[in-house]
Protein backbone atom coordinates (compact mmCIF):
# COMPACT_ATOMS: atom_id res chain seq x y z
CA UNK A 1 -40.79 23.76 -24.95
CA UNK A 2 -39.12 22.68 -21.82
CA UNK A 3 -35.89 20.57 -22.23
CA UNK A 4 -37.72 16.63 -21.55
CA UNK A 5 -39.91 17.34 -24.57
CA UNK A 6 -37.52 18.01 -26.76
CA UNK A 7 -35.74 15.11 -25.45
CA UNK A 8 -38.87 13.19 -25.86
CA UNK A 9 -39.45 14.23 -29.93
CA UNK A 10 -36.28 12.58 -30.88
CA UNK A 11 -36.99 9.49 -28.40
CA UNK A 12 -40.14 9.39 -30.17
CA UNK A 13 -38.91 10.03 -33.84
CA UNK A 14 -35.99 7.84 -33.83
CA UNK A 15 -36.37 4.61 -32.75
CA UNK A 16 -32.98 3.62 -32.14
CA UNK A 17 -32.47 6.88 -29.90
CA UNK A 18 -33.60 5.27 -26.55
CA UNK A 19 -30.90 2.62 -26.64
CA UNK A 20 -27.96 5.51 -27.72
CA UNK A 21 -29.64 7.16 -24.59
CA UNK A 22 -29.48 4.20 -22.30
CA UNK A 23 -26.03 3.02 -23.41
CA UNK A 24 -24.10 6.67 -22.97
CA UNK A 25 -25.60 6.84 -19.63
CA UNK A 26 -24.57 3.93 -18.60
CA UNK A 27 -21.56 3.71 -19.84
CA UNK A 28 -20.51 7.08 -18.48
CA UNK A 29 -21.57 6.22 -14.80
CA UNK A 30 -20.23 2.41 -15.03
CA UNK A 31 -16.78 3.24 -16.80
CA UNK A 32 -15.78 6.97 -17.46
CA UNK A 33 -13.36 8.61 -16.29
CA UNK A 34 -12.06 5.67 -16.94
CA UNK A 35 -7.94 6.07 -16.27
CA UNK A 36 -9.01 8.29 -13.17
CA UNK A 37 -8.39 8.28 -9.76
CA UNK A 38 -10.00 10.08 -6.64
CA UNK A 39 -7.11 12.15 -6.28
CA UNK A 40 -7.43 13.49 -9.94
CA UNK A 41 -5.04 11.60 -11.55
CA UNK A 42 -4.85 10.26 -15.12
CA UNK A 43 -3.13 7.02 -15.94
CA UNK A 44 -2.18 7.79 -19.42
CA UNK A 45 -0.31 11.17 -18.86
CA UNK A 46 -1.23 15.26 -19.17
CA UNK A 47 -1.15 14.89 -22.85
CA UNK A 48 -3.91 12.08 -22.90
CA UNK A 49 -5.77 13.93 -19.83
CA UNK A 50 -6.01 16.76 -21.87
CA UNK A 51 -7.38 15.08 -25.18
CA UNK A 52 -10.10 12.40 -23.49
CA UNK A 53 -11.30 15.60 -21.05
CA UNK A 54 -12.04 18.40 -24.43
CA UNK A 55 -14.57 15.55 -25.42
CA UNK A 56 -15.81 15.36 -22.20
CA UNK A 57 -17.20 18.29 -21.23
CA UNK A 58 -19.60 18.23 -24.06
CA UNK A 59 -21.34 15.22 -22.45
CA UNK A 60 -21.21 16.55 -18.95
CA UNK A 61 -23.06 19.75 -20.14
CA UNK A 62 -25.47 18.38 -22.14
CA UNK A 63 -26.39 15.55 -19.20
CA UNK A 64 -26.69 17.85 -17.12
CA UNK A 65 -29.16 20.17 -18.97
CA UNK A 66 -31.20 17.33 -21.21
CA UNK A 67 -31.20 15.07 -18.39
CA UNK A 68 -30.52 16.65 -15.19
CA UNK A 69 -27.26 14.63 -14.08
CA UNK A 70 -24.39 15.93 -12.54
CA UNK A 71 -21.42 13.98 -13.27
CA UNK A 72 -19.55 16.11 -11.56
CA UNK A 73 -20.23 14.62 -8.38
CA UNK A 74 -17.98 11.89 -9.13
CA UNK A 75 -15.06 12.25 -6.50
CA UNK A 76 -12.16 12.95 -9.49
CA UNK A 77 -14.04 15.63 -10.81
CA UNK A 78 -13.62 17.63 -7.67
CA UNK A 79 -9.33 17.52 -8.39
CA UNK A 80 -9.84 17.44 -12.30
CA UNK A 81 -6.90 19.86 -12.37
CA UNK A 82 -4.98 19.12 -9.65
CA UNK A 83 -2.98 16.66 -12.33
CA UNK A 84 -1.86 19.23 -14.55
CA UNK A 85 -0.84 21.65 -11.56
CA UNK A 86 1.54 19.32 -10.21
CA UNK A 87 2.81 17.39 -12.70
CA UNK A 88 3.12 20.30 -14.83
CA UNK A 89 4.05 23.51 -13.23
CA UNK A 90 4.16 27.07 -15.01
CA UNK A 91 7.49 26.62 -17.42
CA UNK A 92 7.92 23.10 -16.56
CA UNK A 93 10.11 21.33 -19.13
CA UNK A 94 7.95 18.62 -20.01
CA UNK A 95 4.46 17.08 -18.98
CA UNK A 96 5.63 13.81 -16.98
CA UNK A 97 4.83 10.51 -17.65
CA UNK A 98 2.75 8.95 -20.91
CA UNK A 99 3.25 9.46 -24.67
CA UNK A 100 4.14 12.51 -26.12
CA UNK A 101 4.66 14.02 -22.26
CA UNK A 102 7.92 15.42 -23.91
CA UNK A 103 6.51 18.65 -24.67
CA UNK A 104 6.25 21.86 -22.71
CA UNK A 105 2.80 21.86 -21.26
CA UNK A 106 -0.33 24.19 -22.19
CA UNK A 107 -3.33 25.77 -21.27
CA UNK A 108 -6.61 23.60 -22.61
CA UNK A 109 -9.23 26.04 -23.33
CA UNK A 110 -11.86 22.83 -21.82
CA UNK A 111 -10.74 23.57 -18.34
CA UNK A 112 -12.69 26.79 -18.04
CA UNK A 113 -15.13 24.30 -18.52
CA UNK A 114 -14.83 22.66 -14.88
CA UNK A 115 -13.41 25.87 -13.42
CA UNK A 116 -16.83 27.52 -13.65
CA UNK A 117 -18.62 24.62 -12.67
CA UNK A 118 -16.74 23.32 -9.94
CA UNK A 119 -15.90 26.56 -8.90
CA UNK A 120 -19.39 27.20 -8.08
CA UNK A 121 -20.01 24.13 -5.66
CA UNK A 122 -19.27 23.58 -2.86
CA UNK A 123 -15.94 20.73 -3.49
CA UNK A 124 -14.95 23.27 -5.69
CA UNK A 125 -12.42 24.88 -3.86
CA UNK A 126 -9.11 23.94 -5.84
CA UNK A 127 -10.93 25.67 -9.46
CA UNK A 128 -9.26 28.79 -8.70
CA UNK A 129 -5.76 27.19 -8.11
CA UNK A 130 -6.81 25.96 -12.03
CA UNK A 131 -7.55 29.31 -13.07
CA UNK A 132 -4.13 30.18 -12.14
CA UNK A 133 -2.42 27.67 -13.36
CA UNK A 134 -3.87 28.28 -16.98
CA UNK A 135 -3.15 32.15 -16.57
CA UNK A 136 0.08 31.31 -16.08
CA UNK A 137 0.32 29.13 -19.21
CA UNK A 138 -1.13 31.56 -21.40
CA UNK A 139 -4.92 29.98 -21.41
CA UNK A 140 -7.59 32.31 -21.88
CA UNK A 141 -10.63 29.88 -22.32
CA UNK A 142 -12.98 29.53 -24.65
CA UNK A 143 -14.06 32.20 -27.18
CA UNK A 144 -16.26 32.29 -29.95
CA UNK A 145 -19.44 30.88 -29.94
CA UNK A 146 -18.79 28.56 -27.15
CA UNK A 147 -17.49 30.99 -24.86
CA UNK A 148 -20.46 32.84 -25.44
CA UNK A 149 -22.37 30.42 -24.41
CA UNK A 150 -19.86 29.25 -21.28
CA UNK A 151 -20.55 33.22 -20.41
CA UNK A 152 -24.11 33.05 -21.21
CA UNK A 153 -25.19 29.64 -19.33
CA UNK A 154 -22.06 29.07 -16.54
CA UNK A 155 -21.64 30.37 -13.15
CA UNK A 156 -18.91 33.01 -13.30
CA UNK A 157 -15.09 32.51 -13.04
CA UNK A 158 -13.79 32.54 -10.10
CA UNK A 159 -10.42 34.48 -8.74
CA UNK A 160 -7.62 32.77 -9.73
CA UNK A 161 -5.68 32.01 -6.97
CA UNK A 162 -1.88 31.13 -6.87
CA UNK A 163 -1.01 27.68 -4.95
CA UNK A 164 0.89 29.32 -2.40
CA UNK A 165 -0.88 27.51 0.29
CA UNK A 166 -1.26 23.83 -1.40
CA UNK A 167 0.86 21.31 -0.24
CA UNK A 168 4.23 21.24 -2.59
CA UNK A 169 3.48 17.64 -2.92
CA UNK A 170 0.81 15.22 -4.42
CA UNK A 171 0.27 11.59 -4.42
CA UNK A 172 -1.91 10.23 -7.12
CA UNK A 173 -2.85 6.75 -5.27
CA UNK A 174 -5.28 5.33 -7.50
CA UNK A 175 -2.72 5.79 -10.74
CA UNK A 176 0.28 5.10 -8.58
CA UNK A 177 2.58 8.58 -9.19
CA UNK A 178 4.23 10.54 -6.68
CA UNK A 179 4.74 14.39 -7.90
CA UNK A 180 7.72 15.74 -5.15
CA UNK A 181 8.00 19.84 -5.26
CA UNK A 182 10.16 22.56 -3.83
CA UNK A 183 7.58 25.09 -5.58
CA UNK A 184 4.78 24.87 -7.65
CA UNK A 185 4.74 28.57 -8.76
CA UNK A 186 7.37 28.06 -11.41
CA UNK A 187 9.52 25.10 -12.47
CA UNK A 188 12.66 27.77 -12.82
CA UNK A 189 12.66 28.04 -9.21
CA UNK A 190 11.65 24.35 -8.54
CA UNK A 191 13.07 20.66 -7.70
CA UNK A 192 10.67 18.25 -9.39
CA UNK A 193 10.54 14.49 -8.57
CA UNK A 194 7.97 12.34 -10.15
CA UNK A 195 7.60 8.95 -9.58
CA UNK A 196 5.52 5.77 -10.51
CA UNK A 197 4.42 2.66 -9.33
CA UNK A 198 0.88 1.87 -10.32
CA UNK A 199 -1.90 -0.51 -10.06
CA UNK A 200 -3.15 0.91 -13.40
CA UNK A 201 0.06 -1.65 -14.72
CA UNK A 202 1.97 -0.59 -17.88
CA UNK A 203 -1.26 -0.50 -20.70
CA UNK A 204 -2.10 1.95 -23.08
CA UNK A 205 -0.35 5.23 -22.97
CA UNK A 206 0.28 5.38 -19.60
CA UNK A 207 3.08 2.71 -20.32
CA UNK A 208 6.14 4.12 -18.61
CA UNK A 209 7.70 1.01 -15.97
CA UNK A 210 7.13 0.57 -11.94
CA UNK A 211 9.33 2.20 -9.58
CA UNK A 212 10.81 4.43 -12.63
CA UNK A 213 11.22 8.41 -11.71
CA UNK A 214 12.13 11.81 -14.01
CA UNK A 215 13.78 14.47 -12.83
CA UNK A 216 13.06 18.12 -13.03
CA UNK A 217 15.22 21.14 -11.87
CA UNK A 218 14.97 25.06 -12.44
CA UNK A 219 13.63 24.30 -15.64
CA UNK A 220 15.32 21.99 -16.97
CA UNK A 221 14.99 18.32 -17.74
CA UNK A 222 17.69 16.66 -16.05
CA UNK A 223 16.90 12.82 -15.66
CA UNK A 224 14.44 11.70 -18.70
CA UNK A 225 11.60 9.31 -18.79
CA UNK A 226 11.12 8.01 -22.66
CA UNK A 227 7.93 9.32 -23.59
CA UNK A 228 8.28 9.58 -27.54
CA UNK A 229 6.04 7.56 -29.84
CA UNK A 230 6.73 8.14 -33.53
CA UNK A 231 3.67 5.43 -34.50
CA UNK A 232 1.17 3.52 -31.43
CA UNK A 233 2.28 0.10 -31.57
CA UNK A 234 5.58 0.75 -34.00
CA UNK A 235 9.17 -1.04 -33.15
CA UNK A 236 10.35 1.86 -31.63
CA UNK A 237 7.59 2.53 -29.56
CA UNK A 238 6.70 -0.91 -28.22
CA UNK A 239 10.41 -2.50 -28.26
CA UNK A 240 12.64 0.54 -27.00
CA UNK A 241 10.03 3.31 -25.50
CA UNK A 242 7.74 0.27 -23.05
CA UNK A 243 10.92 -1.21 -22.03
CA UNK A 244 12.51 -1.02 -18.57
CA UNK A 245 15.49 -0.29 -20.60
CA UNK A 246 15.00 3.19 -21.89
CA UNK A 247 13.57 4.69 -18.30
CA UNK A 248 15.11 5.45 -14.95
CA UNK A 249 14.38 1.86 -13.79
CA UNK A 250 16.13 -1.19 -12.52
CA UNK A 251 16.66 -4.23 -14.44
CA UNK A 252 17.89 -8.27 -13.22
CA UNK A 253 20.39 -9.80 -15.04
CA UNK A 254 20.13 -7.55 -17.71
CA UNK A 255 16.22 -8.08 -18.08
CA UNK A 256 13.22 -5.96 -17.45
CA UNK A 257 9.67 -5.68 -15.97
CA UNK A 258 6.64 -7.24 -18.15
CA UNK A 259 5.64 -4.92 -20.89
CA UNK A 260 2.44 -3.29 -21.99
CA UNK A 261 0.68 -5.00 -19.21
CA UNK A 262 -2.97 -4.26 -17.46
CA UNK A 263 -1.73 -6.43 -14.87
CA UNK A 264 -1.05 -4.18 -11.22
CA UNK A 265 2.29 -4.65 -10.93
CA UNK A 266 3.10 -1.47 -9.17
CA UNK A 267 1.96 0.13 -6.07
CA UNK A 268 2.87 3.18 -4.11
CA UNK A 269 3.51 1.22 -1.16
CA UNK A 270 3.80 4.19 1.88
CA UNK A 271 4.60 8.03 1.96
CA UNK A 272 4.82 10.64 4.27
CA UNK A 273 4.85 14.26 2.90
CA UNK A 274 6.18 17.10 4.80
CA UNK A 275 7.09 21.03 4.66
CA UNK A 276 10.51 20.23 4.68
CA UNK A 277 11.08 16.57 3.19
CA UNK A 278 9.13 13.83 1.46
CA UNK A 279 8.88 10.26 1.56
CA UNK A 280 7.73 8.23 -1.03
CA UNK A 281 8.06 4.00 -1.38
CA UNK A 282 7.03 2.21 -4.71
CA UNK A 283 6.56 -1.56 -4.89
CA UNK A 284 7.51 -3.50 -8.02
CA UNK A 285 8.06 -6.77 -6.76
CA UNK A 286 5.46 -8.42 -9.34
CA UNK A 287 6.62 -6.45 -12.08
CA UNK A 288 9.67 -8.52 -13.02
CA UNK A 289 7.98 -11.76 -13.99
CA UNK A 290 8.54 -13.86 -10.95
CA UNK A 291 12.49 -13.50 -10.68
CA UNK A 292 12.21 -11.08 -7.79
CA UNK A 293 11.22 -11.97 -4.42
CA UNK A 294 11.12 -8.59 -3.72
CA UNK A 295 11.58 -4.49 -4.82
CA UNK A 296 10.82 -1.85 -3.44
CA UNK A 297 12.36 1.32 -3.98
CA UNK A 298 12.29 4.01 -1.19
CA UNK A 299 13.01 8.25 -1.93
CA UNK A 300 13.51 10.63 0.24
CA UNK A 301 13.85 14.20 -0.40
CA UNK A 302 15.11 16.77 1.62
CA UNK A 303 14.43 19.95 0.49
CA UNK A 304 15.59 23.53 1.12
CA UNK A 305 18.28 25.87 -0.17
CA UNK A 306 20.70 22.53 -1.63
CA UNK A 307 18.17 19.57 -1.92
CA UNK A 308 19.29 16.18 -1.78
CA UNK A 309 17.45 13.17 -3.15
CA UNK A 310 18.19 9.18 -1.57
CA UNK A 311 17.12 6.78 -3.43
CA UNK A 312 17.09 3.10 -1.33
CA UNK A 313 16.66 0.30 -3.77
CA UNK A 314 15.43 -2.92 -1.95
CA UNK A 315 16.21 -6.06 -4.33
CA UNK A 316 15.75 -10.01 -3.50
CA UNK A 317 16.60 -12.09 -6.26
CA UNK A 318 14.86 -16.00 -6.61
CA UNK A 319 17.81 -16.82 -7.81
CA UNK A 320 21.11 -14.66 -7.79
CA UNK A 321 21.73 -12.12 -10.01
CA UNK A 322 23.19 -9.17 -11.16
CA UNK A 323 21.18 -5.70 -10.87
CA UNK A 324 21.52 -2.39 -13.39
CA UNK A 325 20.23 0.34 -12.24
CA UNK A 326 19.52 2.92 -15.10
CA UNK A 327 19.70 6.41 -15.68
CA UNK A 328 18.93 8.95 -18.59
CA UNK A 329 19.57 12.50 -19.98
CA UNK A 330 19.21 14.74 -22.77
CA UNK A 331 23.25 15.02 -22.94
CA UNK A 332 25.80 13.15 -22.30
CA UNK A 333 26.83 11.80 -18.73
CA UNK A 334 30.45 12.59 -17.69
CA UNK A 335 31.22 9.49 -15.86
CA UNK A 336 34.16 8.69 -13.23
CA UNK A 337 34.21 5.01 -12.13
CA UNK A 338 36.70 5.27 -9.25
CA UNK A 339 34.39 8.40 -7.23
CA UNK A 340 31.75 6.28 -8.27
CA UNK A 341 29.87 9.55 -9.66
CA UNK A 342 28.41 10.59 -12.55
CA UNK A 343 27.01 14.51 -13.64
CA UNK A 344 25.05 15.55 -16.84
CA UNK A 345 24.32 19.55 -17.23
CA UNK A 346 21.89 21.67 -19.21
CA UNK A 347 22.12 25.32 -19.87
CA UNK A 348 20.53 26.24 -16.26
CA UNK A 349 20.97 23.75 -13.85
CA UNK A 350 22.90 20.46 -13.66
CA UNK A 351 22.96 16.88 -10.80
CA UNK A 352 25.65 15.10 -9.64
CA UNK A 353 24.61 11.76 -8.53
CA UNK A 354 26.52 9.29 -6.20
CA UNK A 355 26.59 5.59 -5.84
CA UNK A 356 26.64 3.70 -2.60
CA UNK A 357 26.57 0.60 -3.39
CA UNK A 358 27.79 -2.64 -0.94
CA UNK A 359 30.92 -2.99 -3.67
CA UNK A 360 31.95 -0.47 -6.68
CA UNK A 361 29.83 -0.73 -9.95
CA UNK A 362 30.59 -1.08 -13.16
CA UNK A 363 29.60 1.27 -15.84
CA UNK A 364 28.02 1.47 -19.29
CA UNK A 365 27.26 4.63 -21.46
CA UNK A 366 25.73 4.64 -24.79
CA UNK A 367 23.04 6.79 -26.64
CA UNK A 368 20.14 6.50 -29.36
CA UNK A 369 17.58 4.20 -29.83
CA UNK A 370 17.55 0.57 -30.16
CA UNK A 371 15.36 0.34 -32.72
CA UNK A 372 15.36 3.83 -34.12
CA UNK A 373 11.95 5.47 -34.37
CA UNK A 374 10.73 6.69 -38.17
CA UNK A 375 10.94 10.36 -37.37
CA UNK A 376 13.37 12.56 -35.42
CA UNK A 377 13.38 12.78 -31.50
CA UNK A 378 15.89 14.51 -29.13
CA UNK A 379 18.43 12.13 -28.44
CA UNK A 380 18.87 10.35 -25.07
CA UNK A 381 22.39 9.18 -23.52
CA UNK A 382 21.91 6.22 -21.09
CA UNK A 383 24.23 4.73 -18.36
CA UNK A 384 24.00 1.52 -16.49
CA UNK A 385 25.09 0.85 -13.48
CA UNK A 386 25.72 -2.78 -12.35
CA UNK A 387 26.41 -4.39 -9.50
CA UNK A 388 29.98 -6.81 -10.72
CA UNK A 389 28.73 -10.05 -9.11
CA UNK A 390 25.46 -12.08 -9.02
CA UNK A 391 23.74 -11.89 -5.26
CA UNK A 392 20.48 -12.89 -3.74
CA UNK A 393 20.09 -9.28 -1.99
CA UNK A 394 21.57 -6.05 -2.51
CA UNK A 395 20.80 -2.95 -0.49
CA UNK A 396 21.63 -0.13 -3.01
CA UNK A 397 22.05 3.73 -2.48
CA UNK A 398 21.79 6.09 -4.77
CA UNK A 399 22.15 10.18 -4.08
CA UNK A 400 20.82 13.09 -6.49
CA UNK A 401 22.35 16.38 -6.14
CA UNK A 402 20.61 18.93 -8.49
CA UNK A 403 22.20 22.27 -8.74
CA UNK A 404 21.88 25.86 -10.34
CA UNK A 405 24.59 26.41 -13.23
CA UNK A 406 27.35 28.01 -10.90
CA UNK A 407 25.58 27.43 -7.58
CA UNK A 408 27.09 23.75 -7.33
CA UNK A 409 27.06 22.45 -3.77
CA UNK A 410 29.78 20.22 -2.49
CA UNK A 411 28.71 17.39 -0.60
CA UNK A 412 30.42 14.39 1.38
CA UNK A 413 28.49 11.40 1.32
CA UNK A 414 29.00 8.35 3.17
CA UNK A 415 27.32 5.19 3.22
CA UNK A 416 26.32 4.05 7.20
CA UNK A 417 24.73 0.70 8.12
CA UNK A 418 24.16 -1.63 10.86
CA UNK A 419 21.29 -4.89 11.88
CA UNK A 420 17.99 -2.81 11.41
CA UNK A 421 19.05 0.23 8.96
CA UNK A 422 21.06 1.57 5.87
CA UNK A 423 21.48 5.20 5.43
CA UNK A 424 23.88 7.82 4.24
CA UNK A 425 25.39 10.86 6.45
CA UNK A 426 25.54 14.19 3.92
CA UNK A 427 27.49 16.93 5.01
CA UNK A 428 27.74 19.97 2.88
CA UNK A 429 29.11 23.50 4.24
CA UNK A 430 25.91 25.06 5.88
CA UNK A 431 24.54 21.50 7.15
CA UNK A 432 24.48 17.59 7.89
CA UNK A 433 22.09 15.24 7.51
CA UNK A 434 21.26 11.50 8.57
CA UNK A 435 19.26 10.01 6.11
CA UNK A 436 17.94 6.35 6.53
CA UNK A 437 16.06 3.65 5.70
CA UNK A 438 15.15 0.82 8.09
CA UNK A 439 15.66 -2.52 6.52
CA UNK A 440 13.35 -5.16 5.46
CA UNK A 441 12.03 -7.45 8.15
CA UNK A 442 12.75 -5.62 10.96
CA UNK A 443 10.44 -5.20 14.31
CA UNK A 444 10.70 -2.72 16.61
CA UNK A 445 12.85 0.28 16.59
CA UNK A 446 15.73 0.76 14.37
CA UNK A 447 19.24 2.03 15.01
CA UNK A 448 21.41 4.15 12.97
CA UNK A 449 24.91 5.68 13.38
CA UNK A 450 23.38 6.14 17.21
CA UNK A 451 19.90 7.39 16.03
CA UNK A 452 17.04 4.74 16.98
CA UNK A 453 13.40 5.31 15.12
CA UNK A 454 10.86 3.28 15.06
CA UNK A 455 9.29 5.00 12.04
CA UNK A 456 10.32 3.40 7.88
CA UNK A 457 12.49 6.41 7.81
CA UNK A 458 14.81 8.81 9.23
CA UNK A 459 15.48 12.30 8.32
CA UNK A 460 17.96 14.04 11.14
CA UNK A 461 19.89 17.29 10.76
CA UNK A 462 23.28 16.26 12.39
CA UNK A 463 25.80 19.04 14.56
């Protein structure tokens, strides 16, 4: 009995089976993946990729055999685990952005799933970098009766293949998140920036702010994103963890962006990703209500043997204001006012970071949870950073200096500005750089401590 017949005797037995039939098709091909992109992204977060994808596979198989349709040919099937590769690399910390992204990450036995599959057609040319990926995390696919039958009825494996030759870097348009690399072979060896600013908004789990970042380095989680959710919906989870306040974010006059919102208040607004530095640019103008007139927050990162991360915060207040800019950690920050500087360390690896700013900041550092969730989470230290008068515009600069334990780098940082641009000049032993941003408004070519580009951004190695 070939496969429409038996189709056909439950069609024909159950009466109600033709509209289940008609409604999962349709459904699937009008809505799902639904917190996708075409880049393989998932709005909600590696935990929440993992958990709606399991049940997916199930309905891809059987559509495809009962009913002949491939929906795999939908473009985000083709980099289904391209999000997990780069947002969480082999001994990486945590799992990025979304609830419960906290944890280490793992190896979903589903993926084999989509590794045979796509692995056998022909926009399947990223399942090996998959295979690898779950190797390295321990996965060993399915076994049992369904791996049996994954053997039995799938195209074969194929090699796994580590992603020595993938870009380091990935930008998730559709979801609006920037994952920034040194390596993806192994967080202990990497520099990991990720950043947001999405036109998914702030709903569901995906609920983490615009223009908010977490940083990553040789395994260790330096700068945290709140990701913990003790109960959906709870004080704790919709009062402390959705607010600007407990992320790497930037609020006015004390006050933050919109909360658990649909609405696209975030974009990534430009990027250019290179070998040797990326360039990312997130727009959250919308995000704050109507009190901004505009924000965009610019990052560049120049990799190599001492990276250095600039981070050029655009603000425009309707009305003056003051701005705090935010930071977090799983320690506690040692903070010294008059460098204007601020550390935190973990057992490995450690980052300095140094505000720029027009005029010195003042500083705030407390830690816990405002509410407190019901059950026990790490704890989180937080500092603010605020500008000590209200303004209309401020141009700040803020530098990230991750290190090895023991491998420290010393820089000297200064702030350089003219008409068209704002940058910094970093000089550690074994090089210089200029590092700059041109200014909003401008036309034409920019100019620079006697550099003139006509590009957003320059990146110069200096004598």
């Amino acid at each position: 009995m070939n496969r429409w017949r038996r189709g056909r005797i439950i069609l024909d037995e159950i009466p109600e089976a033709a509209m289940w039939l008609d409604y999962a098709v349709n459904k699937f091909y009008a809505a799902y993946p639904v917190w996708s992109d075409d880049d393989g992204g998932w709005h909600e977060g590696v935990s929440y990729w993992s958990g709606y994808l399991s049940k997916s596979v199930w309905w891809l198989q059987i559509a495809q055999s009962a009913l002949g349709i491939d929906g795999l040919r939908k473009p985000f099937f083709a980099q289904v685990g391209d999000f997990p590769l780069y947002v969480a690399p082999p001994h990486s910390p945590n799992i990025g952005f979304g609830d419960l992204s906290h944890r280490p990450p793992n190896a979903p036995a589903f993926l084999e799933y989509f590794i045979r599959v796509k692995g056998s057609q022909p926009d399947g040319a990223q399942a090996g970098y998959w295979r690898w990926w779950s190797e390295q995390l321990g996965g060993r696919g399915n076994e049992g009766i369904l791996g049996f039958l994954y053997a039995a009825n799938l195209p074969p494996m194929p090699p796994a293949k580590a992603p020595t030759d993938l870009p380091t870097s990935k930008i998730f348009r559709g979801i609006g998140v920037a994952s920034l690399h040194t390596t993806l072979l192994d967080s202990r060896e990497d520099v990991h920036f990720l950043f947001k600013s999405s036109p998914f908004g702030t709903q569901s789990h995906g609920h983490n702010p615009h223009n908010t970042f977490q940083l990553n380095s040789y395994g260790e989680a330096l700068l945290t994103t709140c990701v913990y959710r003790d109960l959906h919906g709870s004080k704790f989870h919709y009062q402390w963890a959705h607010s600007t306040l407990a992320h790497n974010g930037v609020l006015v006059d004390g006050a933050g962006q919109i909360k658990h919102t649909p609405a696209p208040h975030g974009r990534i607004a430009d990027f250019q990703l290179t070998p040797e530095w990326d360039y990312v640019v997130g727009d959250a103008t919308e995000a704050y209500g109507g009190r901004l007139e505009r924000y965009r927050r610019h990052v560049l990162f120049v990799k190599g043997e001492a990276p250095i991360l600039v981070l050029y915060d655009d603000l425009a207040a309707r009305e003056p204001a003051t701005f705090q800019f935010l930071l977090h950690a799983l320690s506690e920050f040692t903070v010294d006012p008059g460098q204007q500087r601020l550390s935190v360390t973990q057992p490995k690896a450690g980052v300095t970071v140094r505000y720029l700013a027009p005029a010195p900041l003042a500083f705030r550092q407390w830690d816990g949870y405002e509410p407190p969730p019901d059950r026990e989470f790490p704890n989180q230290w937080h500092v603010e950073a605020s500008t000590p008068t209200k303004e209309h515009e401020v141009g700040m600069l803020t530098v990230l200096l991750p290190y090895r334990t023991g491998q420290q780098v010393v820089w000297t940082l200064e702030r350089v500005e003219s008409g068209t641009a704002v940058g910094v000049r970093a000089t550690e032993p074994k090089r210089a750089w200029l590092i700059g941003f041109r200014k909003p408004g401008v036309i034409g070519r920019a100019a620079l401590a006697g550099v003139e580009f006509a590009t957003a951004t320059v990146v110069r190695p200096l004598p």
